[in-house]
C-alpha atoms as a PDB file:
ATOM      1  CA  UNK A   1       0.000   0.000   0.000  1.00  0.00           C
ATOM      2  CA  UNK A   2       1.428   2.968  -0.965  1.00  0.00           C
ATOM      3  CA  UNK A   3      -0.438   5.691   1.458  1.00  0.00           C
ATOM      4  CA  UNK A   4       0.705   6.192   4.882  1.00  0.00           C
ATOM      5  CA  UNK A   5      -0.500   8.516   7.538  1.00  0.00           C
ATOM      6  CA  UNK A   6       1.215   8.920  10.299  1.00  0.00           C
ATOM      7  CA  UNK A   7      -1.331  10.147  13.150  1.00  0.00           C
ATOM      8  CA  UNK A   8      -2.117  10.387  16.961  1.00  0.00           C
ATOM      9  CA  UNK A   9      -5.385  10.432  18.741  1.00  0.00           C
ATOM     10  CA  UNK A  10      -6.809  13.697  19.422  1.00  0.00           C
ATOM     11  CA  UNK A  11      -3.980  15.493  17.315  1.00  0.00           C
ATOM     12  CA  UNK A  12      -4.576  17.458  13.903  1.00  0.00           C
ATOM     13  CA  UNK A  13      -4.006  14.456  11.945  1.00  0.00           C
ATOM     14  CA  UNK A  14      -7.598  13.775  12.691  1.00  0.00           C
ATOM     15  CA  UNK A  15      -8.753  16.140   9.894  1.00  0.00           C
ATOM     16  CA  UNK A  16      -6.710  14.097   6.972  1.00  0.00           C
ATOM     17  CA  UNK A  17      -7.789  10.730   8.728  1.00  0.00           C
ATOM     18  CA  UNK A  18     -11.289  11.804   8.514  1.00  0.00           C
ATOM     19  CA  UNK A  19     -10.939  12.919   5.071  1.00  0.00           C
ATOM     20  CA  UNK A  20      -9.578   9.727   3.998  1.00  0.00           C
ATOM     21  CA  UNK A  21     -12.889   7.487   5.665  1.00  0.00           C
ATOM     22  CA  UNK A  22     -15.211   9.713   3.894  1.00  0.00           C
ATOM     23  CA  UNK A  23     -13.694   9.038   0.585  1.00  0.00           C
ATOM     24  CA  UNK A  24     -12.775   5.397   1.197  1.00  0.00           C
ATOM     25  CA  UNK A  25      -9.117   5.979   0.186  1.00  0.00           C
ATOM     26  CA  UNK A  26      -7.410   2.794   0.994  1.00  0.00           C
ATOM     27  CA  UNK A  27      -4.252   3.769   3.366  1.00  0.00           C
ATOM     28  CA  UNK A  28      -2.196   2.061   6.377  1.00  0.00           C
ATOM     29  CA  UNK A  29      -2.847   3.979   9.218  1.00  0.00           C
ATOM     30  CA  UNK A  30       0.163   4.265  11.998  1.00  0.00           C
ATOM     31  CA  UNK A  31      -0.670   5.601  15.198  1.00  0.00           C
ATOM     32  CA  UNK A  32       2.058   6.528  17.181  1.00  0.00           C
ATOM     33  CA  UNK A  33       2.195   7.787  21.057  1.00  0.00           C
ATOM     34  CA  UNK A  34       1.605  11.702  21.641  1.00  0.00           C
ATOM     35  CA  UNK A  35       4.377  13.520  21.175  1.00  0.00           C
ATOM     36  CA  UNK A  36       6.009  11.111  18.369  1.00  0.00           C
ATOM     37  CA  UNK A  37       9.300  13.001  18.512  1.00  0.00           C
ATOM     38  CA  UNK A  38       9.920  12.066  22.101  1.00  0.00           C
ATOM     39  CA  UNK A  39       8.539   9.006  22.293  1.00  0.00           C
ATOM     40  CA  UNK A  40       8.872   7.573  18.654  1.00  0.00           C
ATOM     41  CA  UNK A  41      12.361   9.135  17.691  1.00  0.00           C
ATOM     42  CA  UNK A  42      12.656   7.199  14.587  1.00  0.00           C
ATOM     43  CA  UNK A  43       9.933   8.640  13.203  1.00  0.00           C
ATOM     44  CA  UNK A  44      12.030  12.204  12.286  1.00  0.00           C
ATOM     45  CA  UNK A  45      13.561  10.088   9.976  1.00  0.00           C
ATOM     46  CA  UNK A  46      10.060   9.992   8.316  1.00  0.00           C
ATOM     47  CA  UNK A  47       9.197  13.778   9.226  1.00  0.00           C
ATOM     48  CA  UNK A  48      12.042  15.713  10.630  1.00  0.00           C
ATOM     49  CA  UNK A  49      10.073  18.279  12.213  1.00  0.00           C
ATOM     50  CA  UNK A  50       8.391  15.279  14.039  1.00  0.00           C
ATOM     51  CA  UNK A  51       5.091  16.355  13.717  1.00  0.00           C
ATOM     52  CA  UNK A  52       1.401  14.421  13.042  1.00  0.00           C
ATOM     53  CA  UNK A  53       0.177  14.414  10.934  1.00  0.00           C
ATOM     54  CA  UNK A  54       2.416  13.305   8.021  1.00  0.00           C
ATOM     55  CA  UNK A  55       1.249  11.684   4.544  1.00  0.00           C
ATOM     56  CA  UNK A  56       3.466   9.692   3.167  1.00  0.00           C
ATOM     57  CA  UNK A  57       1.801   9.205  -0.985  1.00  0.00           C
ATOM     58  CA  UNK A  58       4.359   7.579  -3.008  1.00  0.00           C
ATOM     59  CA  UNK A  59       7.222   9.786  -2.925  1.00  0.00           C
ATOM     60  CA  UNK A  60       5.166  12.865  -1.803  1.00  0.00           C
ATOM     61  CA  UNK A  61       5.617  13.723   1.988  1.00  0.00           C
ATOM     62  CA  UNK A  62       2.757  16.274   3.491  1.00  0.00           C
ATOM     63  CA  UNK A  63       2.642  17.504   6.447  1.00  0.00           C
ATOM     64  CA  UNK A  64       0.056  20.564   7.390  1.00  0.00           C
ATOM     65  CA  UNK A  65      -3.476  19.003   8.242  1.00  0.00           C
ATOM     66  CA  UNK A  66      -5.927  21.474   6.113  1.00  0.00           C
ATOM     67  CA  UNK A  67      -3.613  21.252   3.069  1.00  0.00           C
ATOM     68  CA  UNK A  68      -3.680  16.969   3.127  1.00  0.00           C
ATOM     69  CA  UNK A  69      -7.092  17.378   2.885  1.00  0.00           C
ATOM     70  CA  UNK A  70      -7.169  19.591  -0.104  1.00  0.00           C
ATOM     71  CA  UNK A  71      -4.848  17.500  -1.572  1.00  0.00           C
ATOM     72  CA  UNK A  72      -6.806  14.349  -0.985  1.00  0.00           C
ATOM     73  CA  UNK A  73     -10.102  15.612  -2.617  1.00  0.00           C
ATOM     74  CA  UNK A  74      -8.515  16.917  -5.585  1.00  0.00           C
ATOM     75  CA  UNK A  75      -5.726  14.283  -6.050  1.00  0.00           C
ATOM     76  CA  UNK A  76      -8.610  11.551  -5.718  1.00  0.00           C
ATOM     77  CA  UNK A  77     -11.863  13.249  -6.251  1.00  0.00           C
ATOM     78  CA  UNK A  78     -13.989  14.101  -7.692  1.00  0.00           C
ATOM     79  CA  UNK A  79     -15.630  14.600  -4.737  1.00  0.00           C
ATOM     80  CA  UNK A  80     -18.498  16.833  -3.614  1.00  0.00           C
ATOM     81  CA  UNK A  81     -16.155  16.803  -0.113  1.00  0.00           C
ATOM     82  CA  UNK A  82     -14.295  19.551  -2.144  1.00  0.00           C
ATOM     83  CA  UNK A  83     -15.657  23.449  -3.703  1.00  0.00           C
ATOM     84  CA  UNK A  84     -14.626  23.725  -7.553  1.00  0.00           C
ATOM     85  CA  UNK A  85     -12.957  26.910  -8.264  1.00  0.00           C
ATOM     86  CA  UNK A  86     -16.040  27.401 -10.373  1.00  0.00           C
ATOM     87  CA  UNK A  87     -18.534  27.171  -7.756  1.00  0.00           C
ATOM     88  CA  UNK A  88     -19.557  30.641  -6.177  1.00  0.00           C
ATOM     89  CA  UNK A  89     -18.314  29.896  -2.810  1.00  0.00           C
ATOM     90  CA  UNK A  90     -14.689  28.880  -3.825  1.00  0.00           C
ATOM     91  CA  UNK A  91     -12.709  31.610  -2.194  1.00  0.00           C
ATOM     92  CA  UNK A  92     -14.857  31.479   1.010  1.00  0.00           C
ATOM     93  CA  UNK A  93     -13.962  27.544   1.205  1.00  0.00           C
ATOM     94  CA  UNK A  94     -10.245  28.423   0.172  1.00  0.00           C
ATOM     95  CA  UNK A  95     -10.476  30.404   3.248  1.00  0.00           C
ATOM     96  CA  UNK A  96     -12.118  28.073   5.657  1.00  0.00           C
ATOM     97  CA  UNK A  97      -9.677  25.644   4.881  1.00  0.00           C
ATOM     98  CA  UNK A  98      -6.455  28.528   6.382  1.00  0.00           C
ATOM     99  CA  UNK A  99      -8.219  30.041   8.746  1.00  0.00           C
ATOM    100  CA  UNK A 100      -9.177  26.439  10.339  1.00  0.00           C
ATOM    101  CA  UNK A 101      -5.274  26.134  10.875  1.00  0.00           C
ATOM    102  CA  UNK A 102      -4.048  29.352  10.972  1.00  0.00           C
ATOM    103  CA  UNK A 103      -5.858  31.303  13.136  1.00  0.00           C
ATOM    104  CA  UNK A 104      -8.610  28.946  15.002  1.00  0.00           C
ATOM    105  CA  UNK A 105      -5.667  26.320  16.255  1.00  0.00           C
ATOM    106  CA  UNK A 106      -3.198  28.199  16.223  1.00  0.00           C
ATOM    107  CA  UNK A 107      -3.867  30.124  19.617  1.00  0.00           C
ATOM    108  CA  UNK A 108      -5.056  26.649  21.074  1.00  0.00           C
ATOM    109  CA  UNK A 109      -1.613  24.884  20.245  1.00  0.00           C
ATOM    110  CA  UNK A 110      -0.234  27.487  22.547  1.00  0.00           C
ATOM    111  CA  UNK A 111      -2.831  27.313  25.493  1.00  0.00           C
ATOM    112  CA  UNK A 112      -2.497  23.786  25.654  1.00  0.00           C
ATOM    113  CA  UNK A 113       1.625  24.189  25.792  1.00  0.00           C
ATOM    114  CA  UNK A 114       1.465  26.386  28.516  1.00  0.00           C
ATOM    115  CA  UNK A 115      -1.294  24.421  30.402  1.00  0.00           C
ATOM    116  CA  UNK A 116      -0.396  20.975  29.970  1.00  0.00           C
ATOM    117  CA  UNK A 117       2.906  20.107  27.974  1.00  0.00           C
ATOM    118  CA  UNK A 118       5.131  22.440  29.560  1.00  0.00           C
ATOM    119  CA  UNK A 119       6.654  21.411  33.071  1.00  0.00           C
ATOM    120  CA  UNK A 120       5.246  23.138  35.988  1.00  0.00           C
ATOM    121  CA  UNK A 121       7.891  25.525  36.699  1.00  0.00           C
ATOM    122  CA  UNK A 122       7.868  26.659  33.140  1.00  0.00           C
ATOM    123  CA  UNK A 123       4.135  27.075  32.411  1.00  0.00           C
ATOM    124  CA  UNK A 124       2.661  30.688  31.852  1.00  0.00           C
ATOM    125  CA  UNK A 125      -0.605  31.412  32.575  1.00  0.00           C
ATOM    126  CA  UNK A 126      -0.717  34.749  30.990  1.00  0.00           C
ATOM    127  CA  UNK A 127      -0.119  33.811  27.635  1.00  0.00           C
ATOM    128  CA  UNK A 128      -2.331  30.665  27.708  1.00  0.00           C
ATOM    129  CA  UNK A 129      -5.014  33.206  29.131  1.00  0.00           C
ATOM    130  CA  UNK A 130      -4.429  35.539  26.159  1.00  0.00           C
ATOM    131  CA  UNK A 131      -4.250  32.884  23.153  1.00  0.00           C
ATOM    132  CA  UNK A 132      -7.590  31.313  25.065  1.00  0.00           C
ATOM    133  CA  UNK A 133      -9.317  34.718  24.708  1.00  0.00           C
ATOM    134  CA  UNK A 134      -7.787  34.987  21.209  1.00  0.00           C
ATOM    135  CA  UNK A 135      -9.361  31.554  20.011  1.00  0.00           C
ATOM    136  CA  UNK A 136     -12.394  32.668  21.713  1.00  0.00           C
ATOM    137  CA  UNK A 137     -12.819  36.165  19.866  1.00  0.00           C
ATOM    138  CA  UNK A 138     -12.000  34.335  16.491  1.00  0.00           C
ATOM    139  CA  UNK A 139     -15.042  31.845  16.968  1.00  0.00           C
ATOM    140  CA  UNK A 140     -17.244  34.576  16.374  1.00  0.00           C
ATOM    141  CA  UNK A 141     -16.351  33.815  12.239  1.00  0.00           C
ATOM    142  CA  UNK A 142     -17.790  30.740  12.352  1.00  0.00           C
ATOM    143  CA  UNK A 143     -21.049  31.785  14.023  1.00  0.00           C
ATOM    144  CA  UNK A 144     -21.506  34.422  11.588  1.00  0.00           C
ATOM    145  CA  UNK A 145     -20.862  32.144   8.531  1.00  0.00           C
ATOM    146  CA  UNK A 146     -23.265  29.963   9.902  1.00  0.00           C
ATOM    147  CA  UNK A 147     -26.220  32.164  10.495  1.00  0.00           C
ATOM    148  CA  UNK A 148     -28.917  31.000   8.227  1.00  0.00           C
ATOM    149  CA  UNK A 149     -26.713  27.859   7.044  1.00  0.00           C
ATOM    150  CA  UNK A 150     -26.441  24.433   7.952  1.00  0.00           C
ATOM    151  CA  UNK A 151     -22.405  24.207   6.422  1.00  0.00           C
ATOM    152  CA  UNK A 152     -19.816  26.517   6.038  1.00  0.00           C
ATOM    153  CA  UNK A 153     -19.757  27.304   2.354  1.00  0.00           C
ATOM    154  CA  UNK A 154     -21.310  25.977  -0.484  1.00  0.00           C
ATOM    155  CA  UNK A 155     -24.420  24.378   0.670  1.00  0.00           C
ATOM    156  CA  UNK A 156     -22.672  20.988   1.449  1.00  0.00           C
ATOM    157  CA  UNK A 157     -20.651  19.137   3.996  1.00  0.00           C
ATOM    158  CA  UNK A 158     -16.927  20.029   2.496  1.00  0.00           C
ATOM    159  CA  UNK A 159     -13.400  19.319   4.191  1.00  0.00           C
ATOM    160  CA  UNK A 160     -14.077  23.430   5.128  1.00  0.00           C
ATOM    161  CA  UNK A 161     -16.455  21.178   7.973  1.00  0.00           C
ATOM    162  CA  UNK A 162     -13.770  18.890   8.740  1.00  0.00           C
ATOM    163  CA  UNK A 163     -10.557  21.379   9.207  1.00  0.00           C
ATOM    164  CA  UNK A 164     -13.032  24.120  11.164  1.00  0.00           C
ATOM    165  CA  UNK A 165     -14.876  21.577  13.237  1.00  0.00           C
ATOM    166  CA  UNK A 166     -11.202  19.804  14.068  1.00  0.00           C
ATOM    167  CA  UNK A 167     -10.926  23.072  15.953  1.00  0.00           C
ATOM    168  CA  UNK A 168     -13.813  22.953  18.304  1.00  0.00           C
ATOM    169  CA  UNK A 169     -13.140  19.086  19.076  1.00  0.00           C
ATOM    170  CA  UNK A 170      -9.435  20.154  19.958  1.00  0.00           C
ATOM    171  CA  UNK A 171     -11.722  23.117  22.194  1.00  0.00           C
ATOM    172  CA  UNK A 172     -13.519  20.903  23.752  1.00  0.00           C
ATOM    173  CA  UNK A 173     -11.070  18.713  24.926  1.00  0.00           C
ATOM    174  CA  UNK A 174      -9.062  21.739  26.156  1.00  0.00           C
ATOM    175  CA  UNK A 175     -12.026  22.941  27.797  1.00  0.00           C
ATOM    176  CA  UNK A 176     -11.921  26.394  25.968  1.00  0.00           C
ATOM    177  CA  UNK A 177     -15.889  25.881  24.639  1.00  0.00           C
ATOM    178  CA  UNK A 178     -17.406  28.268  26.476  1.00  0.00           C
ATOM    179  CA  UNK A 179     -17.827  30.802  23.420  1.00  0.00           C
ATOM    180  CA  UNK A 180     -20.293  27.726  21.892  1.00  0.00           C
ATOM    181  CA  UNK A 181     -23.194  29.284  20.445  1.00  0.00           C
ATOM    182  CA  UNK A 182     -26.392  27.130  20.208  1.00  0.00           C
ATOM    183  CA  UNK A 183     -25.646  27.505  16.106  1.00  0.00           C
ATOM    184  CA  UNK A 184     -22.499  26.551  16.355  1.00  0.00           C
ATOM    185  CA  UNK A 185     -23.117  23.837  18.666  1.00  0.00           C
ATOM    186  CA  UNK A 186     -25.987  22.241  16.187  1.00  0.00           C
ATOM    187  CA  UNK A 187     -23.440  22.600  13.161  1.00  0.00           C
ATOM    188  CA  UNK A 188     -20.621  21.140  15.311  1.00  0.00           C
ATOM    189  CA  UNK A 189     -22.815  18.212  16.049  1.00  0.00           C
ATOM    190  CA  UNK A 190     -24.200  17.694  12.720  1.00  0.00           C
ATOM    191  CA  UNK A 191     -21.052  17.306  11.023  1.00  0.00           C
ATOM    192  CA  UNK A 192     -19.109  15.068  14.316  1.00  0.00           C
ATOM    193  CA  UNK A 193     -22.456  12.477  14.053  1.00  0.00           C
ATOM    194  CA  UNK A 194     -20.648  11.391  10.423  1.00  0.00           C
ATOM    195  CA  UNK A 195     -19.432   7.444  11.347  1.00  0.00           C
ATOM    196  CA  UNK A 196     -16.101   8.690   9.756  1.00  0.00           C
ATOM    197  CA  UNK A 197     -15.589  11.354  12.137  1.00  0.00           C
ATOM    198  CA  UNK A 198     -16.641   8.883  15.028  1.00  0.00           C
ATOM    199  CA  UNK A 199     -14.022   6.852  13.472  1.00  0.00           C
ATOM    200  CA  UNK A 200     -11.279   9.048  13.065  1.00  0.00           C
ATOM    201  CA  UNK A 201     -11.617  10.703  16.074  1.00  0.00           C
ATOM    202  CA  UNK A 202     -11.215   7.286  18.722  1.00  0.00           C
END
């Protein structure tokens, strides 16, 4: 088999895994023990930054969740998972699909260093305070987009759903899901009741 993905429960590798189930791309999934490069130092031989997720197509080595995705539906598509660049709402989904990483996780990679990965003695409260209000503020995007809609863009479930709603999961574990709006809430359990999400996200 020639795909790999190299994943860990919980992480951001969820949103390629996830992407993979709903097209029923045959893979080999290795899971490997949170972080990989300290506990699974071979595995920077693989991916040097020793990061999850990593793809692993042939001789093509990916490593940033949103853009696996994207290249997923349009390397084995088509796929209505993915927004044509004819369709109206291509730039919005373009969007979606940066902002997910970019600015919604972001902020939450560095509350949970500074909360949980971090030793005691060199924690900071402050900052994970500040990127927790800053993930919190930035939430307010998807509750607009979803005002009146029952996906983010284009009037279908699209990997825009996956890399967004990979966000709130990662919230919710954190704890940080107080900014929840009922519509949010209804979209974010719309799109998690998919069996591939359930699946993907054990």
């Amino acid at each position: 088999m020639s795909m790999t993905l190299y994943h860990c429960s919980g992480a951001r590798s969820v949103r390629p895994l996830w992407t993979l189930l709903e097209l029923g791309v045959p893979h080999e999934l290795v899971t490997l023990k949170f972080p990989p490069r300290v506990f699974n130092k071979e595995f920077k031989e693989i991916n040097p930054l020793g990061t999850v997720p990593c793809l692993v197509d042939g001789d093509l080595n990916m490593t940033e969740s949103a853009g696996i995705c994207q290249y997923l539906v349009d390397r084995y598509g088509p796929t209505d998972l993915a927004v044509r660049h004819d369709e109206a709402d291509y730039g919005a989904y373009l969007n979606w699909l940066h902002r997910s990483d970019a600015t919604l996780t972001f902020p939450q990679t560095i509350y949970f260093r500074y909360t949980q990965l971090e030793p005691e003695e060199r924690r900071l409260p402050q900052a994970a305070e500040d990127y927790r209000i800053w993930f919190l503020a930035r939430l307010r995007s998807v509750e607009s987009a979803l005002e009146n809609r029952d996906y983010l863009c284009a009037g279908r479930f699209t990997i825009a759903d996956i890399a967004v709603s990979y966000a709130l999961f990662f919230a919710k574990r954190l704890k940080i899901d107080e900014a929840f709006t009922p519509n949010i809430q209804r979209w974010y359990e719309r799109v998690t009741d998919r069996p591939a999400f359930r699946e993907a996200a054990k």
